[in-house]
C-alpha atoms as a PDB file:
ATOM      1  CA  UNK A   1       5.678   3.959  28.234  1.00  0.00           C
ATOM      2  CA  UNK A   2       7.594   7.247  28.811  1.00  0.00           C
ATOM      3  CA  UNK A   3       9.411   9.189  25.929  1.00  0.00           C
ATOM      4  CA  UNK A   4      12.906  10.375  26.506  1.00  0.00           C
ATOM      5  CA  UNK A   5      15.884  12.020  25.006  1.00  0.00           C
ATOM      6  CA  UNK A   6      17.711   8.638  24.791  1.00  0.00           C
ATOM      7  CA  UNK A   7      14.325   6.861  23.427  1.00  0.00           C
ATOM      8  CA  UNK A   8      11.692   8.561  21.573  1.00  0.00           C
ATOM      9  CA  UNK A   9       8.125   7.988  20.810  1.00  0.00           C
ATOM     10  CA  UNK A  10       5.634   8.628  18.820  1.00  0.00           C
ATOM     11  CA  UNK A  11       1.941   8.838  19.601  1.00  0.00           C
ATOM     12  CA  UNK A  12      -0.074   7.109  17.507  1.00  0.00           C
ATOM     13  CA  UNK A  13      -3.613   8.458  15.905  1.00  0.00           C
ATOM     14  CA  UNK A  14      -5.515   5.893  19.055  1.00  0.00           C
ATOM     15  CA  UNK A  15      -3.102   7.190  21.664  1.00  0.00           C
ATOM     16  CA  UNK A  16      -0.802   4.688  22.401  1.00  0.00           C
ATOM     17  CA  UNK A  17       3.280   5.478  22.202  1.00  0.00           C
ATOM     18  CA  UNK A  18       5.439   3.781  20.193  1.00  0.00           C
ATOM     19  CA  UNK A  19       9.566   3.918  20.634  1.00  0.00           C
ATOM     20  CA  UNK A  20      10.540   5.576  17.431  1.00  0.00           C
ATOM     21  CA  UNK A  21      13.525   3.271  17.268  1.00  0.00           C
ATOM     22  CA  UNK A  22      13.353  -0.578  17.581  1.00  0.00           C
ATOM     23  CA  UNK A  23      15.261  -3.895  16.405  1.00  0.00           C
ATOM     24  CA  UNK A  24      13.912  -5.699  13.059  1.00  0.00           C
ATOM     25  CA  UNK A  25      14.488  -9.197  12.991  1.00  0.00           C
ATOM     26  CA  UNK A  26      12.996 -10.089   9.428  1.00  0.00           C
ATOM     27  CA  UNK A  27      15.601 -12.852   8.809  1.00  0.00           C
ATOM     28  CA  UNK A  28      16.821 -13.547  12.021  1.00  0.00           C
ATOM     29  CA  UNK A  29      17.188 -17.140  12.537  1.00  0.00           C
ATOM     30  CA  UNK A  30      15.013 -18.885  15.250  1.00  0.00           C
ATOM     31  CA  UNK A  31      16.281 -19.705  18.423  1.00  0.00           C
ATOM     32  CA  UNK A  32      19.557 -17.922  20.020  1.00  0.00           C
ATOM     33  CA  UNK A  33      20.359 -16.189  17.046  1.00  0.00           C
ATOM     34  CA  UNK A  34      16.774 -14.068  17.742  1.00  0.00           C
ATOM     35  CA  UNK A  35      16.878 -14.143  20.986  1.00  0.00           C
ATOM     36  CA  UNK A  36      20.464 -13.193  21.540  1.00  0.00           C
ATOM     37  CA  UNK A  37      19.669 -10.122  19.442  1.00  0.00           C
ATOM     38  CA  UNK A  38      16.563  -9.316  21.675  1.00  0.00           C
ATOM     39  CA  UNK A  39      18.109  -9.231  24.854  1.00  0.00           C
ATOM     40  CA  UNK A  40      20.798  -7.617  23.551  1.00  0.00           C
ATOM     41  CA  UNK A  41      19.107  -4.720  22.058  1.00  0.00           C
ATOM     42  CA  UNK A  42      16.807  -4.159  25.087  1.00  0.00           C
ATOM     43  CA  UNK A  43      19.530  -4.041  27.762  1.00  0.00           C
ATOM     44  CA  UNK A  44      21.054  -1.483  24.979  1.00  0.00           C
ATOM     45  CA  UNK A  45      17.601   0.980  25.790  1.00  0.00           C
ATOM     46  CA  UNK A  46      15.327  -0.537  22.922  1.00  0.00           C
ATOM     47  CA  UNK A  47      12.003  -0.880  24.062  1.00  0.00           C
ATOM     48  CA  UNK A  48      10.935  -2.033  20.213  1.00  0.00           C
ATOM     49  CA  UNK A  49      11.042  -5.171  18.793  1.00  0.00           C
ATOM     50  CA  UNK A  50       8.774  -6.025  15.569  1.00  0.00           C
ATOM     51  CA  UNK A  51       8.400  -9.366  14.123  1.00  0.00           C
ATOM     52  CA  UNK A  52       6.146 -11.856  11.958  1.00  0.00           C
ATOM     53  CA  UNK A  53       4.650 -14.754  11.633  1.00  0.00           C
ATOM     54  CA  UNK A  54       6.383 -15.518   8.651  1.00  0.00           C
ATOM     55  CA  UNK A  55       9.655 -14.904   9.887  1.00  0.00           C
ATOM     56  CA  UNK A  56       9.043 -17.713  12.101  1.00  0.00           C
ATOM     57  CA  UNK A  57      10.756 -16.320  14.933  1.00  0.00           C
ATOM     58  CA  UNK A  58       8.106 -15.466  17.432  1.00  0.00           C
ATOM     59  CA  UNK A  59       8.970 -17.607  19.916  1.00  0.00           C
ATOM     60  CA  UNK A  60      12.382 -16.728  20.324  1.00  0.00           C
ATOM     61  CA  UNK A  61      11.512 -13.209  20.118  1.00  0.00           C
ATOM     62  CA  UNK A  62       9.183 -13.856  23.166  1.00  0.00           C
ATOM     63  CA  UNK A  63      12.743 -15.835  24.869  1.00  0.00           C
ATOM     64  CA  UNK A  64      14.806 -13.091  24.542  1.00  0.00           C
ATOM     65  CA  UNK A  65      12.299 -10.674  26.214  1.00  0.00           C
ATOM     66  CA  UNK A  66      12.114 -12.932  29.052  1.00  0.00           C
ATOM     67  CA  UNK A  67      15.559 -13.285  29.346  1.00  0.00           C
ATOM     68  CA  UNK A  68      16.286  -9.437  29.354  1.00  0.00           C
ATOM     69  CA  UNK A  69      14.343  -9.245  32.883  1.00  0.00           C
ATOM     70  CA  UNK A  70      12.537  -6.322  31.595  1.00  0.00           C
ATOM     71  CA  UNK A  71       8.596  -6.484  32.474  1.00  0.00           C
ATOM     72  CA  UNK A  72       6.501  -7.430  29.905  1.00  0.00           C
ATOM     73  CA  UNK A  73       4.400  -3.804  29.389  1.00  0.00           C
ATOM     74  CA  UNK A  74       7.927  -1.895  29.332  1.00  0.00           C
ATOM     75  CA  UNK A  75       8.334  -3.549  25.830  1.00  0.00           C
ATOM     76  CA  UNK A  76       6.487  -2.447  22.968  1.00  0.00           C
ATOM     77  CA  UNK A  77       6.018  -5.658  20.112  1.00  0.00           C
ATOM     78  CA  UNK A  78       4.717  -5.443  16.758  1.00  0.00           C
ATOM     79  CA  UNK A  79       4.031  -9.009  14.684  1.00  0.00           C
ATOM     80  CA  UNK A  80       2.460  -9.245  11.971  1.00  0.00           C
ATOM     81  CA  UNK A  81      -0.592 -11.521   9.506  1.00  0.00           C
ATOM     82  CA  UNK A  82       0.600 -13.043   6.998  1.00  0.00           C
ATOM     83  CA  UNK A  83      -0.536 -13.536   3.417  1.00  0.00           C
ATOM     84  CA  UNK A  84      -2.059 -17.232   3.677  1.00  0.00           C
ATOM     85  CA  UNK A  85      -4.032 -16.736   6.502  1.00  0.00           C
ATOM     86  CA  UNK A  86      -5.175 -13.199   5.551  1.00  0.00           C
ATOM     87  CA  UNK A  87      -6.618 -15.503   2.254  1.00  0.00           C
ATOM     88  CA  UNK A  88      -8.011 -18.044   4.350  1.00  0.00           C
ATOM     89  CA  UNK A  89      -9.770 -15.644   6.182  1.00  0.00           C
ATOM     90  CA  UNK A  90      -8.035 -16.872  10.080  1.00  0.00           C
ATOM     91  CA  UNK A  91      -6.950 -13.506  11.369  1.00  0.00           C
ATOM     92  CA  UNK A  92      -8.337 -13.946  14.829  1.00  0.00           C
ATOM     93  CA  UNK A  93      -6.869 -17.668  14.942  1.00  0.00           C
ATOM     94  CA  UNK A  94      -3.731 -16.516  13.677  1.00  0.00           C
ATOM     95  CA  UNK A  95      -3.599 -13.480  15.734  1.00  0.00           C
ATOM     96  CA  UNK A  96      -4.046 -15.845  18.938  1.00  0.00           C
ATOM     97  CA  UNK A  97      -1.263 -18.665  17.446  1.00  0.00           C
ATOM     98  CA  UNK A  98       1.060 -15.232  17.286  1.00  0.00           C
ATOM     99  CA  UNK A  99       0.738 -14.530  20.985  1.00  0.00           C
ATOM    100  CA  UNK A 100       0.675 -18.324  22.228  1.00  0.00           C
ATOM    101  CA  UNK A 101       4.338 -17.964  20.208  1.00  0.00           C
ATOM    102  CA  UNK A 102       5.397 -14.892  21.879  1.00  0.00           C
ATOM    103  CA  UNK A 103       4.318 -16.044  25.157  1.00  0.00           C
ATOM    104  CA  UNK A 104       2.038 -12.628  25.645  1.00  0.00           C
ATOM    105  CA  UNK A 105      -1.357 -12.432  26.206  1.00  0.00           C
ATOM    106  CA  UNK A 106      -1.610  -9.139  24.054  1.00  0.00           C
ATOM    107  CA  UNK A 107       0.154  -7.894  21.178  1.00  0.00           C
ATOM    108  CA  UNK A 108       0.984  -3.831  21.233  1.00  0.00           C
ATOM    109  CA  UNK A 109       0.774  -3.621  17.214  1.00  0.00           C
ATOM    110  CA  UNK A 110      -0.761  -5.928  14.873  1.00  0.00           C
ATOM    111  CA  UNK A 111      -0.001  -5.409  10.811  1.00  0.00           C
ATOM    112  CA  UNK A 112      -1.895  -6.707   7.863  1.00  0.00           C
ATOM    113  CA  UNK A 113       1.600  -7.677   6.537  1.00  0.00           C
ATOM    114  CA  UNK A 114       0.638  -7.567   2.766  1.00  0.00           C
ATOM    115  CA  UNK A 115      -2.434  -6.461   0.917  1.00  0.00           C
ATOM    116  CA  UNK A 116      -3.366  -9.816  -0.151  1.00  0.00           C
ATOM    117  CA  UNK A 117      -6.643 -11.079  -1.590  1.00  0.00           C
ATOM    118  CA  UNK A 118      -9.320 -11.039   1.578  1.00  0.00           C
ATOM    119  CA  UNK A 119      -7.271  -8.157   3.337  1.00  0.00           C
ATOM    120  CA  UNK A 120     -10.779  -6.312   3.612  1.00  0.00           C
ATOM    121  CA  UNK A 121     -12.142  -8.846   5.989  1.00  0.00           C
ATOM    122  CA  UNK A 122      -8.874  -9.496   7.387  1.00  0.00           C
ATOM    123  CA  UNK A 123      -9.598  -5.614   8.499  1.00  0.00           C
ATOM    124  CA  UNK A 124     -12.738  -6.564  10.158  1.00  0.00           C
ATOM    125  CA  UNK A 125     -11.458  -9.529  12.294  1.00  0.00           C
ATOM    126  CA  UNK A 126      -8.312  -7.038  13.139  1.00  0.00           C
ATOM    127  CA  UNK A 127     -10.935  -4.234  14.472  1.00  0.00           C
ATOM    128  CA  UNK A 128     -12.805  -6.848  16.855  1.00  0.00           C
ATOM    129  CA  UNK A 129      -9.324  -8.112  18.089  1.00  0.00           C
ATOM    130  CA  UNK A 130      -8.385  -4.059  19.283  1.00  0.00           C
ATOM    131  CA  UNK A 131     -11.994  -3.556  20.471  1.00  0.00           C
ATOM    132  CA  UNK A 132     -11.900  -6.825  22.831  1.00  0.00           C
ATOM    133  CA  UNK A 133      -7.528  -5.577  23.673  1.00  0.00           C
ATOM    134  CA  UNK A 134      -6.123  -8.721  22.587  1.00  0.00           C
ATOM    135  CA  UNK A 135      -4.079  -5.932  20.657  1.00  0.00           C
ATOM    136  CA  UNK A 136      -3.623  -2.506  21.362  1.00  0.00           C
ATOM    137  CA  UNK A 137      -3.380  -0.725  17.705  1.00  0.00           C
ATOM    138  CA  UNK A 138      -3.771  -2.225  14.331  1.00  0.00           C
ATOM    139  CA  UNK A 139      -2.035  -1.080  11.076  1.00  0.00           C
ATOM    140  CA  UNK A 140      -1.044  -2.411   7.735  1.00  0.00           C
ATOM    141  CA  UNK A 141       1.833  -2.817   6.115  1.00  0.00           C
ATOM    142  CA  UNK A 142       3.034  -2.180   2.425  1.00  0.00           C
ATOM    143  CA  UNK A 143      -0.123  -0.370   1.669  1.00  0.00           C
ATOM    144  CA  UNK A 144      -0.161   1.997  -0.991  1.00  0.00           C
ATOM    145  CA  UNK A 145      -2.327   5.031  -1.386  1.00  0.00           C
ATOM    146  CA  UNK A 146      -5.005   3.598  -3.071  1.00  0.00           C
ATOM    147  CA  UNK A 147      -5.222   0.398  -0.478  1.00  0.00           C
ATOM    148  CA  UNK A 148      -5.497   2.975   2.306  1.00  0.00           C
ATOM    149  CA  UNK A 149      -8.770   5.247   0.531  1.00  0.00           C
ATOM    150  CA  UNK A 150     -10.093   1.500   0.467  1.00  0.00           C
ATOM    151  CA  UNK A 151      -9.590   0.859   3.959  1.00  0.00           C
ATOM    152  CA  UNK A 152     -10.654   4.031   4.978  1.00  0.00           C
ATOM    153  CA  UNK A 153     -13.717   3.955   3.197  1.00  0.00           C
ATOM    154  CA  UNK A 154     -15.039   0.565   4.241  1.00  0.00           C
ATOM    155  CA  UNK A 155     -13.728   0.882   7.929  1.00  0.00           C
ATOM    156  CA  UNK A 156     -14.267   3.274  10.935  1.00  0.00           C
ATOM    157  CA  UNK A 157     -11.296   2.350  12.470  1.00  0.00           C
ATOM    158  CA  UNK A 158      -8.264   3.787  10.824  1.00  0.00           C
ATOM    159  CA  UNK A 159      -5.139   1.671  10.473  1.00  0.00           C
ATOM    160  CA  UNK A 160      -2.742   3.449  13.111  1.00  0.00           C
ATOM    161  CA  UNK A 161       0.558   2.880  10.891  1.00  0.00           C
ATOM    162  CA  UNK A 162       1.875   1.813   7.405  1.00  0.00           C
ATOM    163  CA  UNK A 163       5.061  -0.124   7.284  1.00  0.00           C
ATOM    164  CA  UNK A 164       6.648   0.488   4.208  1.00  0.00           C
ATOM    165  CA  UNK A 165       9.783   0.093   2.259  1.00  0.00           C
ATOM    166  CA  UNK A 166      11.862   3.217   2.719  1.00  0.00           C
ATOM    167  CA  UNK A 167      16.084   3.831   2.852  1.00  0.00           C
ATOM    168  CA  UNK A 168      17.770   7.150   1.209  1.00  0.00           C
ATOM    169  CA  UNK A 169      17.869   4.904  -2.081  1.00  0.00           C
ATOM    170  CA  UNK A 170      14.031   4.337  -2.073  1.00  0.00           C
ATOM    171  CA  UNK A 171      12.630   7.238   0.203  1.00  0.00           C
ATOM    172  CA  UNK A 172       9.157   6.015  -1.130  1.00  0.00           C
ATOM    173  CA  UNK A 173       8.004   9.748  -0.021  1.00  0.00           C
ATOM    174  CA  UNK A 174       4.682   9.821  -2.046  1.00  0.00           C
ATOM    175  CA  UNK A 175       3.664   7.115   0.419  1.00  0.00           C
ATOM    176  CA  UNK A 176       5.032   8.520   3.538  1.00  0.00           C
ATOM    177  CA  UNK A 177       3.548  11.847   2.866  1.00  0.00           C
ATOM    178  CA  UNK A 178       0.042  10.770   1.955  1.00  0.00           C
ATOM    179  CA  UNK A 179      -0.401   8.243   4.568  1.00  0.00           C
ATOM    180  CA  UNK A 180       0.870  11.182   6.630  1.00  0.00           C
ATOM    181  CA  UNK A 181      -1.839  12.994   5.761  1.00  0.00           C
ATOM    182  CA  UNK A 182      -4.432  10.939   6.553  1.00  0.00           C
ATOM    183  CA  UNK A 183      -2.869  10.792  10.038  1.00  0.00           C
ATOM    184  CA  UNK A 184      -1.158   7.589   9.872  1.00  0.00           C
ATOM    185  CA  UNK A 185       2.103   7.180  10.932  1.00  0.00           C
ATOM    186  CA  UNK A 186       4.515   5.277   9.224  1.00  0.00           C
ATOM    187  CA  UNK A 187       7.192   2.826   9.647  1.00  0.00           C
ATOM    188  CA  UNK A 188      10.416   2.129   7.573  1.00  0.00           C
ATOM    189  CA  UNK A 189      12.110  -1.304   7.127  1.00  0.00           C
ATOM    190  CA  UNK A 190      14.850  -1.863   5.137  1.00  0.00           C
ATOM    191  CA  UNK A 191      15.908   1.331   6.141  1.00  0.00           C
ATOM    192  CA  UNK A 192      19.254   1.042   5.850  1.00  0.00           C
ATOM    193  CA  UNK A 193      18.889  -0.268   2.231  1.00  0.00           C
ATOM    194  CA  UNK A 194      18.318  -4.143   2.853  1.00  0.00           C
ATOM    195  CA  UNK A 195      20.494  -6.701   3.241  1.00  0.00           C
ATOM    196  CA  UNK A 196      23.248  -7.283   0.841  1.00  0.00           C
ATOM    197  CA  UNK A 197      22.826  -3.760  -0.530  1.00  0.00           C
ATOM    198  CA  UNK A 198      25.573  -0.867  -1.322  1.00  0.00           C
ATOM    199  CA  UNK A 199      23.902   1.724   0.282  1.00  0.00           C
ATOM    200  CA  UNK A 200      26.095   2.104   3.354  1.00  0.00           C
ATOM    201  CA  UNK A 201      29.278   2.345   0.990  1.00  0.00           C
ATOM    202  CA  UNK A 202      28.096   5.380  -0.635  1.00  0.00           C
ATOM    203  CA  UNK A 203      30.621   7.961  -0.651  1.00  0.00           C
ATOM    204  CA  UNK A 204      28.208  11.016   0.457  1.00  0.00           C
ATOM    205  CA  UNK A 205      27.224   9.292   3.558  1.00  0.00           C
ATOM    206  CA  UNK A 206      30.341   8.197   4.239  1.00  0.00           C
ATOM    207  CA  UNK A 207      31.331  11.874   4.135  1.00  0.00           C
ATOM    208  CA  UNK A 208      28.464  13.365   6.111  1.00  0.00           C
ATOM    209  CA  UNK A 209      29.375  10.819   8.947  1.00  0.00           C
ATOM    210  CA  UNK A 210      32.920  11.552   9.373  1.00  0.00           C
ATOM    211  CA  UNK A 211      31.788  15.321   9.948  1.00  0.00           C
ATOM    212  CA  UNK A 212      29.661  13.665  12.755  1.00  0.00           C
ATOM    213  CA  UNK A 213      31.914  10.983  14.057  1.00  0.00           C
ATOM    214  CA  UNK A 214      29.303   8.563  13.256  1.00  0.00           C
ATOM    215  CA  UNK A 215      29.016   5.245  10.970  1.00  0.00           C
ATOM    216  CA  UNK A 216      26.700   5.509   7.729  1.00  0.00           C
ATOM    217  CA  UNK A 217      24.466   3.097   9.463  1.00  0.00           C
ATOM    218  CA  UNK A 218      24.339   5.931  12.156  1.00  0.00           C
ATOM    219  CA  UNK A 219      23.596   8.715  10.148  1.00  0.00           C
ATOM    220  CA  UNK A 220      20.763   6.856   7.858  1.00  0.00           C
ATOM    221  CA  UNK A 221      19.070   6.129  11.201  1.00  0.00           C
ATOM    222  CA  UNK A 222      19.040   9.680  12.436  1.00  0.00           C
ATOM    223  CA  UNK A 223      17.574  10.891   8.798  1.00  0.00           C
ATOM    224  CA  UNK A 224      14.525   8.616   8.989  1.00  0.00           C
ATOM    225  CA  UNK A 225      13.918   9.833  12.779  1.00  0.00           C
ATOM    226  CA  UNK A 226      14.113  13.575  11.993  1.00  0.00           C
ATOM    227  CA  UNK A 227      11.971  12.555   8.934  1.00  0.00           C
ATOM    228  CA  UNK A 228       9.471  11.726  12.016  1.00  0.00           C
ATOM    229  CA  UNK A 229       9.452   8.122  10.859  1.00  0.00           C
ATOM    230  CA  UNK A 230       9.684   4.882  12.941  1.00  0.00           C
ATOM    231  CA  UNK A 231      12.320   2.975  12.210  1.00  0.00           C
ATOM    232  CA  UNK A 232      13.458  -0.665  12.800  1.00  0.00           C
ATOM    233  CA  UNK A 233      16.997  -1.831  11.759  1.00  0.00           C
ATOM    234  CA  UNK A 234      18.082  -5.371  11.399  1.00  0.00           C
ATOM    235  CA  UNK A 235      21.633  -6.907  13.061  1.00  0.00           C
ATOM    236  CA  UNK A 236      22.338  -9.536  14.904  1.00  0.00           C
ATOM    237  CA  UNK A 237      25.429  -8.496  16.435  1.00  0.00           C
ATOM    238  CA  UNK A 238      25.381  -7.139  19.617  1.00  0.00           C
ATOM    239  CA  UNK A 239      28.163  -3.991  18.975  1.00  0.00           C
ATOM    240  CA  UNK A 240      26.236  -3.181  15.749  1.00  0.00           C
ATOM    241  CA  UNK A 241      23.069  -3.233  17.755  1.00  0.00           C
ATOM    242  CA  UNK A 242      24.320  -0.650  20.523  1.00  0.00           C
ATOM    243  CA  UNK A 243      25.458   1.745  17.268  1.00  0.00           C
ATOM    244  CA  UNK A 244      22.005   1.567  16.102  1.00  0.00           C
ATOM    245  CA  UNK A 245      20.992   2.878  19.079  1.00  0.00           C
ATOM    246  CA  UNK A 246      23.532   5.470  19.708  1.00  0.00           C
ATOM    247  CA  UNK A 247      21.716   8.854  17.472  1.00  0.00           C
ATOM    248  CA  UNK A 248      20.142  10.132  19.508  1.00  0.00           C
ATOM    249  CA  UNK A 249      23.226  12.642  20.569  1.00  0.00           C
ATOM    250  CA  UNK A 250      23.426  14.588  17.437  1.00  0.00           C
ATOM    251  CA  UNK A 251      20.932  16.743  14.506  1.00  0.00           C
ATOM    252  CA  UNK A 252      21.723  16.225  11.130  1.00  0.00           C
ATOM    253  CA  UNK A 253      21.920  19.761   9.283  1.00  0.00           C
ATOM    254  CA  UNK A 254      19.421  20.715   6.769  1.00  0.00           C
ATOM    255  CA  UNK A 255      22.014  20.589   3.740  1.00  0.00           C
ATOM    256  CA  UNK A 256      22.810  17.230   4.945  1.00  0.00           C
ATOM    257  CA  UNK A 257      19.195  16.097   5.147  1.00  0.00           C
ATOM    258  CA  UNK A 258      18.756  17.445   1.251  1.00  0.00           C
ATOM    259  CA  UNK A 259      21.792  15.379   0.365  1.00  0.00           C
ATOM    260  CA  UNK A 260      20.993  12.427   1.758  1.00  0.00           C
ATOM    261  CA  UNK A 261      17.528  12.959  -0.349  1.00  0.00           C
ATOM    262  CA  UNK A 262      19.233  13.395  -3.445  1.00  0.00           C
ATOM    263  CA  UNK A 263      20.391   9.521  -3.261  1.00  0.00           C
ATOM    264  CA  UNK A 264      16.957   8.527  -4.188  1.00  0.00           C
ATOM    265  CA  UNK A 265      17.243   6.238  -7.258  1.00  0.00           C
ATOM    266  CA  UNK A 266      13.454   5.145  -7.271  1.00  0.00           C
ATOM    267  CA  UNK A 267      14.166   1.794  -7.297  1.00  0.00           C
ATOM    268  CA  UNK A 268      12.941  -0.287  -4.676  1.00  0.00           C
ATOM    269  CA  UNK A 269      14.826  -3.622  -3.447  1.00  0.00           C
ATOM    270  CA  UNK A 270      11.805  -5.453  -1.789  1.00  0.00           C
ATOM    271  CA  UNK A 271       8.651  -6.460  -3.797  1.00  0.00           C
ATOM    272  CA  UNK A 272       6.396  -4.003  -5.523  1.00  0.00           C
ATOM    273  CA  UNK A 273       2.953  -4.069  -3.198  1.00  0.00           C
ATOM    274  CA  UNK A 274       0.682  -4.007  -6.374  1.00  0.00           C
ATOM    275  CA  UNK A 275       2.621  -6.889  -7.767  1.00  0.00           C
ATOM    276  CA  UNK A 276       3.602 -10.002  -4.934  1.00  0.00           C
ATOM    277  CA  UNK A 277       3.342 -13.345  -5.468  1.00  0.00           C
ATOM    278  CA  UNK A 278       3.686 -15.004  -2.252  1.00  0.00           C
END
């Protein structure tokens, strides 16, 4: 999977490249809503799409990549192992339900979605699945420092990205920059500040992206990738989807980048990953 101008990636610590830039459907509704939005963004130059289990969307996500034409290893898709059946100790089961869903017979990224009770062994099950290539990287999401010195102690194989919580208003940089230094990449969702939130009406990035002749969506995007993040917006609408996609034609200046820092409240809008109850 080539990088370009128009399409990033980012090579991860086994080797394999991952667009920088993909579509998020955490909350997309099964069926044409999802699959509308996946065709959609990949005949807009996504090659990304990351899903769940628990969204309970797999299947459509699998749809809409069949109905973009595009061949199956052009795509990169990330899903992900949720909570119950990383306690019942099932990741292998539930790592083959998630590609009957998809309709793949291998999954590019595979997350621990949550560090819930049994995630250890959960870790095991996930290194035989990339050592037999039913999945070609494994990572974990909403880890926090001390759940990666875990995994790194008990484990050879080192978790290839964290997917965290991160948006100007929660840059969650402690995280980013330690699981940076242990040569994991890392992922943002929510990156534009979650649904429902204020973020995008905030009167500093509405300035910086008139100076641009972008959107604040636009310019949010852009920060993350010059931060060398991945990053996956959300929308289901396919004009909002092509704007997503459309930064990779300008730099955002290094004053700019500091204020867009200085939004960080601290405050994060998603649960806290030492305290979940689902």
């Amino acid at each position: 999977m080539a990088s370009d101008i128009k399409n990033p990636s980012v090579t991860l610590n086994n080797g394999v490249t991952i667009p920088q830039l993909g579509l998020g459907v955490f909350q997309t509704k099964s069926g044409k809503e999802t699959s509308d939005a996946v065709r959609e963004a990949l005949l807009a130059g996504y090659r990304h799409i990351d899903t769940a289990r628990i969204y309970n969307n797999e299947e459509s996500v699998g749809e809409g990549l069949r109905e973009s034409g595009l061949k199956r290893r052009d795509v990169f898709i990330t899903t992900k192992l949720w909570n119950d059946d990383v306690r019942s100790g099932i990741a292998k089961d539930a790592c083959y339900a998630s590609l009957d869903r998809l309709g793949t017979d291998y999954i590019d990224l595979y997350l621990i979605h949550w560090p819930a009770d049994g995630w250890e062994k959960a870790w095991e099950a996930m290194a035989e699945l990339y050592a037999e290539g039913r999945v070609r990287a494994i990572g974990v999401s909403n880890f926090q420092p001390h759940h990666l010195d875990t995994l790194l102690t008990i484990s050879d194989t080192k978790p290839a990205v964290d997917q965290i919580e991160s948006s100007p208003q929660f840059a969650n940089a402690q995280v980013v920059d330690y699981a940076k230094s242990k040569g994991i990449d890392v992922e943002a969702y929510s990156p534009l500040g979650g649904t429902g939130g204020s973020l995008l009406r905030n009167p500093v990035l509405a300035a910086i992206a008139e100076r641009y002749g972008k959107s604040p969506a636009q310019v949010v995007i852009r920060w993350h990738l010059q931060r060398g993040l991945i990053v996956i917006p959300k929308s289901t609408h396919a004009e909002r989807i092509r704007q997503n996609f459309d930064v990779f034609d300008f730099q955002l200046s290094d004053n700019d980048i500091q204020a867009i820092n200085a939004l960080d409240t601290g405050q994060r809008t998603g649960a806290d990953p030492d305290n979940f109850d689902f």
